[in-house]
Every structure is written in C-alpha cells, then in structure tokens.
Protein backbone atom coordinates (compact mmCIF):
# COMPACT_ATOMS: atom_id res chain seq x y z
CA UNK A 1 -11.03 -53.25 -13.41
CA UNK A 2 -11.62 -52.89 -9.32
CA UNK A 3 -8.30 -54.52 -9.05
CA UNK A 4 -6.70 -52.45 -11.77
CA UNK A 5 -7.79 -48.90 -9.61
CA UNK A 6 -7.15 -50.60 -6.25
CA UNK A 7 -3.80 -51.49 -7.31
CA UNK A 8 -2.82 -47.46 -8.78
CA UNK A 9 -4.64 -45.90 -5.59
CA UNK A 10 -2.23 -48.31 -3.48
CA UNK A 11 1.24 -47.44 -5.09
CA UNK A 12 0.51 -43.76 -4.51
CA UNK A 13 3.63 -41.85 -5.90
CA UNK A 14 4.90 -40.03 -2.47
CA UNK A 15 4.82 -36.29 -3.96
CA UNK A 16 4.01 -35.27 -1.13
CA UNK A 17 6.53 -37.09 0.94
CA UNK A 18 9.23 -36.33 -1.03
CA UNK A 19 8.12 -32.68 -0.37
CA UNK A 20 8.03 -32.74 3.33
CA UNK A 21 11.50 -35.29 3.31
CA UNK A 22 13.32 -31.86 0.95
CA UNK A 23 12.26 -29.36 3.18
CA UNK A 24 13.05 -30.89 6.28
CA UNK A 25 16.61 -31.41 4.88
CA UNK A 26 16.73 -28.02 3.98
CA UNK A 27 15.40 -26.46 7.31
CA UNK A 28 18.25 -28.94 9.01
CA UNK A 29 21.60 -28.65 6.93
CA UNK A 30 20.74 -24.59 5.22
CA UNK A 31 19.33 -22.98 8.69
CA UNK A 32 22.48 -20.41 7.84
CA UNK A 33 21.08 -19.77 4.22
CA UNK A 34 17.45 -18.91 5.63
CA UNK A 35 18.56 -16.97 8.26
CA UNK A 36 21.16 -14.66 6.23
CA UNK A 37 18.01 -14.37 3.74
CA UNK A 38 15.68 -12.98 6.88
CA UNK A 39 17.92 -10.73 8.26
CA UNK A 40 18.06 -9.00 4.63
CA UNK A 41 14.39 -9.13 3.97
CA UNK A 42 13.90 -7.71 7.78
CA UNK A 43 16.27 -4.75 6.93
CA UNK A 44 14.53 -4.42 3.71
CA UNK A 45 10.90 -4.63 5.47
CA UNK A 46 12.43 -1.87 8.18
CA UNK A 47 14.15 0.07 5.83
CA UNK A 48 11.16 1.23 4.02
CA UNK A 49 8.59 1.14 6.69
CA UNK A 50 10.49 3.24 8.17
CA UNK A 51 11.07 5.75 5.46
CA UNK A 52 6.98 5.39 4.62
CA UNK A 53 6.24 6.40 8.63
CA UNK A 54 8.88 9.37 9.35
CA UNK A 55 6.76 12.71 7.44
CA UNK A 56 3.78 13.69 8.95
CA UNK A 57 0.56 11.76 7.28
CA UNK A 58 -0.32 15.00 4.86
CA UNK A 59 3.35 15.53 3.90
CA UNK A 60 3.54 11.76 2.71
CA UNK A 61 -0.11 12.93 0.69
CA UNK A 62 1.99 15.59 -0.78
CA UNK A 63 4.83 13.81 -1.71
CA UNK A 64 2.86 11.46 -3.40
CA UNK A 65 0.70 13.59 -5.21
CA UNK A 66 4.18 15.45 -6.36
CA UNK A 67 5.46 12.40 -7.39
CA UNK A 68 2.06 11.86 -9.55
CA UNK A 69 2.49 14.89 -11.25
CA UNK A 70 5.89 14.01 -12.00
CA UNK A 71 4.88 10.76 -13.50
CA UNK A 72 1.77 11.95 -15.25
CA UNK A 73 1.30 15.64 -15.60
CA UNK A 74 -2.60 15.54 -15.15
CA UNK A 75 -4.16 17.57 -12.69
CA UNK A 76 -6.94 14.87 -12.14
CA UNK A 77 -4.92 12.09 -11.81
CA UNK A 78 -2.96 13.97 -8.87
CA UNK A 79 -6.74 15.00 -7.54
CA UNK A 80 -7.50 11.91 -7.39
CA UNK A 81 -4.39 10.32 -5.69
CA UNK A 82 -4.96 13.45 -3.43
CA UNK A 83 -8.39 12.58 -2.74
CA UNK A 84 -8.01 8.59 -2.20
CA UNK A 85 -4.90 8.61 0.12
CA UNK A 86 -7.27 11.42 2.65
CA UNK A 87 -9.78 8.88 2.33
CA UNK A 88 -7.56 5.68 4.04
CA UNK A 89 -6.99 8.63 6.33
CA UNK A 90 -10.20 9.32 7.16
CA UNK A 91 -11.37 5.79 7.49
CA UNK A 92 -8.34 4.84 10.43
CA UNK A 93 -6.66 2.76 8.10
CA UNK A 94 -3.09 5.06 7.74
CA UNK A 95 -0.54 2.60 9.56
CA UNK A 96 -2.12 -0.81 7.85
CA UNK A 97 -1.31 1.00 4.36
CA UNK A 98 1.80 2.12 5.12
CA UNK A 99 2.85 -1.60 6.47
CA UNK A 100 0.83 -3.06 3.27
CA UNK A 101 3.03 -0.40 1.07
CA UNK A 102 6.03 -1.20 2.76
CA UNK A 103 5.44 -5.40 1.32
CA UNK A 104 4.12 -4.50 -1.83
CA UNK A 105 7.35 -1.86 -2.42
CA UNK A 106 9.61 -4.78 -0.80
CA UNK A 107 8.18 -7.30 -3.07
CA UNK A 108 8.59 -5.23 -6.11
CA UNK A 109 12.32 -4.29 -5.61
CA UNK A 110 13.06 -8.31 -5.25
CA UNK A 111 10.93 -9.20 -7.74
CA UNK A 112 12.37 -6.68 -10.41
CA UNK A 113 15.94 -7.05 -9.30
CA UNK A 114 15.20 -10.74 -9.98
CA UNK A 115 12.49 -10.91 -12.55
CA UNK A 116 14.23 -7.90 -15.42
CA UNK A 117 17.78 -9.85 -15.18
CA UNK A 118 16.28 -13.50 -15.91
CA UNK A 119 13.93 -12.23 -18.19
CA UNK A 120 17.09 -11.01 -19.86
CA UNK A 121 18.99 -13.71 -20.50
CA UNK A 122 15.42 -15.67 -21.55
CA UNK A 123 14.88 -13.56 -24.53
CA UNK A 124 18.70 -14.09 -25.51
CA UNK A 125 18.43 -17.71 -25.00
CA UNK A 126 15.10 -19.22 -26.36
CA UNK A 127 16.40 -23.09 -24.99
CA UNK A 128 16.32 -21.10 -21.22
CA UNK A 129 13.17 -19.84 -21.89
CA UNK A 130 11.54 -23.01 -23.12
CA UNK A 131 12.91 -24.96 -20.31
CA UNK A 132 11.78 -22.16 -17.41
CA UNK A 133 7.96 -21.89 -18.98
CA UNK A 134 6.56 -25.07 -17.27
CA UNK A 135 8.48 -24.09 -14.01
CA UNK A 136 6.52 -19.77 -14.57
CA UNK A 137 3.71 -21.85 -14.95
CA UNK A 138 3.55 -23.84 -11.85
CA UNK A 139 4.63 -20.93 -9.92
CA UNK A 140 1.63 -18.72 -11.00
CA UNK A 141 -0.95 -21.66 -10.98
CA UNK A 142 0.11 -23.11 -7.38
CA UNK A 143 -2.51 -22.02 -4.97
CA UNK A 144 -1.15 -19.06 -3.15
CA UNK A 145 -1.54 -21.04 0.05
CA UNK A 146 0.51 -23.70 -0.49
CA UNK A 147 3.35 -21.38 -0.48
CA UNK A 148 2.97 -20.38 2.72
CA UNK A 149 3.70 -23.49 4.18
CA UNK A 150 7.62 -23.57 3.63
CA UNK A 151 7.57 -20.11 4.30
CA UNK A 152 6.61 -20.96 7.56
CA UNK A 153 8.85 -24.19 7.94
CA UNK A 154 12.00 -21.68 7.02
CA UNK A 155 11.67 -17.93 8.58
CA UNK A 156 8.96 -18.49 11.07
CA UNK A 157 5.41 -16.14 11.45
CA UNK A 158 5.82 -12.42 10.74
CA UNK A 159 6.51 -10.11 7.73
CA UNK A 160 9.26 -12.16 6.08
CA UNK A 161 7.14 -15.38 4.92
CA UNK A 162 5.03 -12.79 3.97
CA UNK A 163 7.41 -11.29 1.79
CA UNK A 164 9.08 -14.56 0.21
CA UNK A 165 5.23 -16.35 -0.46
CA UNK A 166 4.45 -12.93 -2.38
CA UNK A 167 8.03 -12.69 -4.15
CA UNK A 168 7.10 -16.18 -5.12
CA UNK A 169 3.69 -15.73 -6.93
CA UNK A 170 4.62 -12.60 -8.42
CA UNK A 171 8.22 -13.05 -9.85
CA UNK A 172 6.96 -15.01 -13.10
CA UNK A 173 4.67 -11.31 -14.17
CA UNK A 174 8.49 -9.06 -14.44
CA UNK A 175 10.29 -12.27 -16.11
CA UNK A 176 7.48 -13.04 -19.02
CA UNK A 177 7.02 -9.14 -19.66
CA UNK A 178 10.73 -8.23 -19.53
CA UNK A 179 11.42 -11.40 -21.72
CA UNK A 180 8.57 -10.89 -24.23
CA UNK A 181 9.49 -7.03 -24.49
CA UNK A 182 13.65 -7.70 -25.19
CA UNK A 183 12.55 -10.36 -27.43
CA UNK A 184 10.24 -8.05 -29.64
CA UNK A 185 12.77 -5.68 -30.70
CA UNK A 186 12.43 -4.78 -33.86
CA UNK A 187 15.07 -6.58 -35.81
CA UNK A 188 15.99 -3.32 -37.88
CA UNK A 189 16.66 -2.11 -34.90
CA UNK A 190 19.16 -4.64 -33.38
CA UNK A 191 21.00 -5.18 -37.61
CA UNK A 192 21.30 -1.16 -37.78
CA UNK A 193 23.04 -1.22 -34.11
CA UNK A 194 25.27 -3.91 -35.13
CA UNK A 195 26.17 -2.62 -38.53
CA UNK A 196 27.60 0.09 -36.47
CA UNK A 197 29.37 -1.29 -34.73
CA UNK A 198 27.65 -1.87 -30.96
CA UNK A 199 28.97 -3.87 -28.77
CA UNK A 200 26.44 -6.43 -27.14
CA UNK A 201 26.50 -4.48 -23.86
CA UNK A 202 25.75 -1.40 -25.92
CA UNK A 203 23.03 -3.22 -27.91
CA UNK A 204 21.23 -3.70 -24.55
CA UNK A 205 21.30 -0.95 -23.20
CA UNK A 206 21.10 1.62 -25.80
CA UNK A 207 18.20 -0.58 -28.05
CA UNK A 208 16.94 -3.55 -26.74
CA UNK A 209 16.22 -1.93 -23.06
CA UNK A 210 14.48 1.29 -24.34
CA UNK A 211 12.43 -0.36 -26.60
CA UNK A 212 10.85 -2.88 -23.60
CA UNK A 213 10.57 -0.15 -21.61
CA UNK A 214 6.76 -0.40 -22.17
CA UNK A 215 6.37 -3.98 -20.96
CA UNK A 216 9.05 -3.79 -18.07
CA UNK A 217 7.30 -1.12 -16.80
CA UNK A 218 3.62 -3.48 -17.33
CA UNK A 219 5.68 -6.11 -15.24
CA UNK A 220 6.03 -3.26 -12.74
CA UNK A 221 2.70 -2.82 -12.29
CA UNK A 222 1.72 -6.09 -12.88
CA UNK A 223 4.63 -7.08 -10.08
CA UNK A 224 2.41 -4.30 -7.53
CA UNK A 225 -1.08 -5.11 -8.04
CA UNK A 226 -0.08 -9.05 -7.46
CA UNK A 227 1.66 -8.18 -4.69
CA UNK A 228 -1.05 -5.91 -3.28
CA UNK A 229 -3.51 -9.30 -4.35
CA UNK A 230 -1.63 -11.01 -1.35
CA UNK A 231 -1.94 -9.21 1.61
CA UNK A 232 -4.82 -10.64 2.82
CA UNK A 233 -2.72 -13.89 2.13
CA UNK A 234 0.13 -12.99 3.98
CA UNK A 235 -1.45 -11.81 6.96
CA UNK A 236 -2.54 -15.26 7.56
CA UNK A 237 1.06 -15.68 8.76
CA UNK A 238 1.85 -13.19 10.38
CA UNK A 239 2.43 -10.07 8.50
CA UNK A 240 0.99 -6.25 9.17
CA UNK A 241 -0.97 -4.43 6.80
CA UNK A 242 -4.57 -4.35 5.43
CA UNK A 243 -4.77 -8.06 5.22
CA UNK A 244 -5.09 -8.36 9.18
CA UNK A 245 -8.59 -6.58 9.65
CA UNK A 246 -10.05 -8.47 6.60
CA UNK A 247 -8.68 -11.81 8.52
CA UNK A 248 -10.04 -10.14 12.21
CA UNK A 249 -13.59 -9.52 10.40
CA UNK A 250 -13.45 -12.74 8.54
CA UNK A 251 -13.03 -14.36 11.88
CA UNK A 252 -15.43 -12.63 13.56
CA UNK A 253 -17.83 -12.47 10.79
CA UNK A 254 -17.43 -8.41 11.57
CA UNK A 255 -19.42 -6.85 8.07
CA UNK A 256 -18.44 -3.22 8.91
CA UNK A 257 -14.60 -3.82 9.02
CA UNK A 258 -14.73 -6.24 6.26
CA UNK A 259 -16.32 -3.60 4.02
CA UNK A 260 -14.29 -1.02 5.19
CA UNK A 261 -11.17 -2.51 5.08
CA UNK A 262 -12.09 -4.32 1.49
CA UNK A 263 -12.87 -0.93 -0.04
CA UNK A 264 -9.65 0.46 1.52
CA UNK A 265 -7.38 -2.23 -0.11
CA UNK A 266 -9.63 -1.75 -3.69
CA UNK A 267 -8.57 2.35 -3.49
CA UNK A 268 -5.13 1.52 -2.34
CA UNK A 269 -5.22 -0.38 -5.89
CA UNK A 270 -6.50 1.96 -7.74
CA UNK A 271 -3.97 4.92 -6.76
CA UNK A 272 -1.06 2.33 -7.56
CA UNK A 273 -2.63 1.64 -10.97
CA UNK A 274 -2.97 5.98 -11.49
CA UNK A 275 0.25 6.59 -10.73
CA UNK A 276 2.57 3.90 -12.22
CA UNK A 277 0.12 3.37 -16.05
CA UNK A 278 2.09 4.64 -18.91
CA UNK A 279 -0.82 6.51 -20.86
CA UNK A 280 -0.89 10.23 -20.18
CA UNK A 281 2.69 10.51 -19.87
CA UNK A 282 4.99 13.07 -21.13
C-alpha cells in the first residue's frame, strides 16, 4: 500500500507547470494583446476617476442624493445616502472612495457589457450553458488570490490587475442572473409574441429583456457589492482605494485605521445596496 501512495505522490500531474509553461507563452508571443487591453482599462480607470473628482465634495453628495431620489423616491433613503457619504467625509476617507468607486463602477461596466450578452445567448442555448457551468463555477470558487498572480505576470502592479482580478471573480454573478432571468420568461409570454408575429430581435427586446429586468438588475448589484468585496484584494497589487489603509493597518497592526477604514468600506456598501435595490421603486 506504501508503494501504491509513493508511486501516485511521485507521478504528480504538473497542473501547476502546465500553468506557469501557458502563461509564460502568453506573456512572450500576446505582449500586444495585454498591452492594447491596459491602455483601455487605464482610460477606463481615468475616465471615471476623473469624472468622480471634478465637483466639489458636497456637489458630488448632491448629485448622488438626486440621483437616489430619482431611483427610489423615499425621502429616507436619500437621508440616509446624504448622511453616509458626509460621514466618509468626515472621517478623511473622500479620495480612497472615490478611487474605490472609480474600480467598482469600472468593474461593473465590463462585467455587464460582458456578463448580460453571454448570459444571453446561455438561456437561448441550454448545451452553452451546460458546458460554461463548471467553468462559472471554478471562476467563483478559485481563491481570489490566485487571480492575482497572472494579473501581475500580464499588466504589471497598479489599478489595472486590480481591475481584471475583480472583472474575473465577479463576471459569473451578471451571466447566471441575466441567464436565469431570460430563461424564466413566461412561455405565454414568448407563444403570444410569436403568434404575432415578432421577430426574434423583437422577442428580446420587447419580452424577454423586460421581463429579466428584475434579475439583471440583481446581477447589477450583485456585480457592485463583489466588486466592492475586492478592494482590499486588489490593493495588494497595487491599486488605490479603501483597500490600501486596511493593508497599511494590517501591516502595521494599526487598530484605529483598521476600524476606521473597515467601517468606511461597510457604509460605502450599504449606500450602493440603498440606491441600486429594486423595492421602493416607482
């Protein structure tokens, strides 16, 4: 039996050097690929910092608490988004939310641009769907960690490994809602559409879209608070935000900042959940 177990433990199968032997080939013959894909993701990353930093800090309160009101039409909801935001003010933490906004916004336009399209095309083709569930699976069960190493191997430190290791453990949320809310159209729906006539295009669009409106928009939120899960993550290589004073006071074994910045992140959470949850609307 000793033999037996000496002889499996000695013909290890090389996962992990057929790993390392891909992504070297990749980081050698696609350099062009990765770089084309940085320069987006760093006008992306600019693009809406930017935007987040030009009003003043109680304009951006204001347009954000308009926005609320928009979205919900509760007074209290709007008090409280009012109320939180003055609080990340008030505690120094402004510019690390704005640059932790800026990835979880960045991630979220990827992720849906991605996610809604192949979710899509899964709920029309049940074979696709079947055959991308294992691969959802090991993307939302990896550790988060482990994604950051090719991140770094193909864009470097900064914001943009940042970006792809969150893209990367939050696409599967927008492509499971999106499919599961196209594929639970009611059938009288889709049969009275086609009796009259739609086209497939027009089925979309006009039925099956509206009526997942509920769970796209779950995958939306779902898609932000997973994304605002991993800034911590993604400062470990390099990227601005709230993550980097939890890492500083984690080093440093610093209790005040960690608290601080903890119960910053956990309010930055909660406002994202007020404003963007479908109940109250109108």
């Amino acid at each position: 039996m000793e033999q037996l177990t000496d002889w499996v433990t000695d013909n290890k199968i090389p996962v992990g050097r057929t790993a390392k032997t891909v992504f070297d080939w990749l980081n050698a013959n696609a350099s062009g690929v990765f770089n084309t894909i940085s320069d987006v993701m760093e006008w992306l990353i600019d693009a809406i910092l930017g935007a987040l930093e030009a009003p003043h800090p109680f304009l951006f309160i204001a347009i954000v608490v308009a926005l609320t009101w928009g979205l919900q039409r509760r007074a209290s909801t709007c008090l409280l988004v009012a109320l939180g935001l003055l609080f990340v003010l008030n505690q120094g933490y402004w510019e690390e939310t704005l640059q932790s906004l800026t990835l979880v916004l960045s991630a979220c336009i990827v992720c849906m641009a991605i996610g809604v399209p192949i979710g899509i095309a899964a709920a029309h083709r049940p074979r696709l769907y079947a055959w991308m569930r294992p691969v959802l699976d090991l993307m939302q069960t990896l550790p988060t960690f482990v994604y950051l190493i090719p991140a770094i191997v193909f864009f470097g430190i900064g914001m943009v490994p940042g970006l792809l290791a969150t893209v990367i453990f939050v696409l599967p949320a927008p492509i499971r809602l999106t499919q599961l809310g196209i594929a639970s159209t009611p059938t009288a729906l889709t049969e009275a559409a086609t009796a009259f006539g739609a086209t497939p295009r027009q089925l979309l669009w006009k039925v099956e879209l509206p009526s997942a409106l509920p769970q796209i928009m779950a995958g939306l939120n779902q898609t932000i608070m997973l994304s605002l899960s991993m800034v911590v993550i993604a400062a470990l290589v390099g990227a601005s935000g709230l993550g980097v004073p939890v890492v500083r006071a984690l080093n440093s074994v610093n209790t005040a900042l960690g608290f601080e910045s903890g119960i910053v992140i956990v309010v930055v959470a909660i406002l994202l959940d007020r404003i963007l949850r479908m109940e109250g609307r109108t």
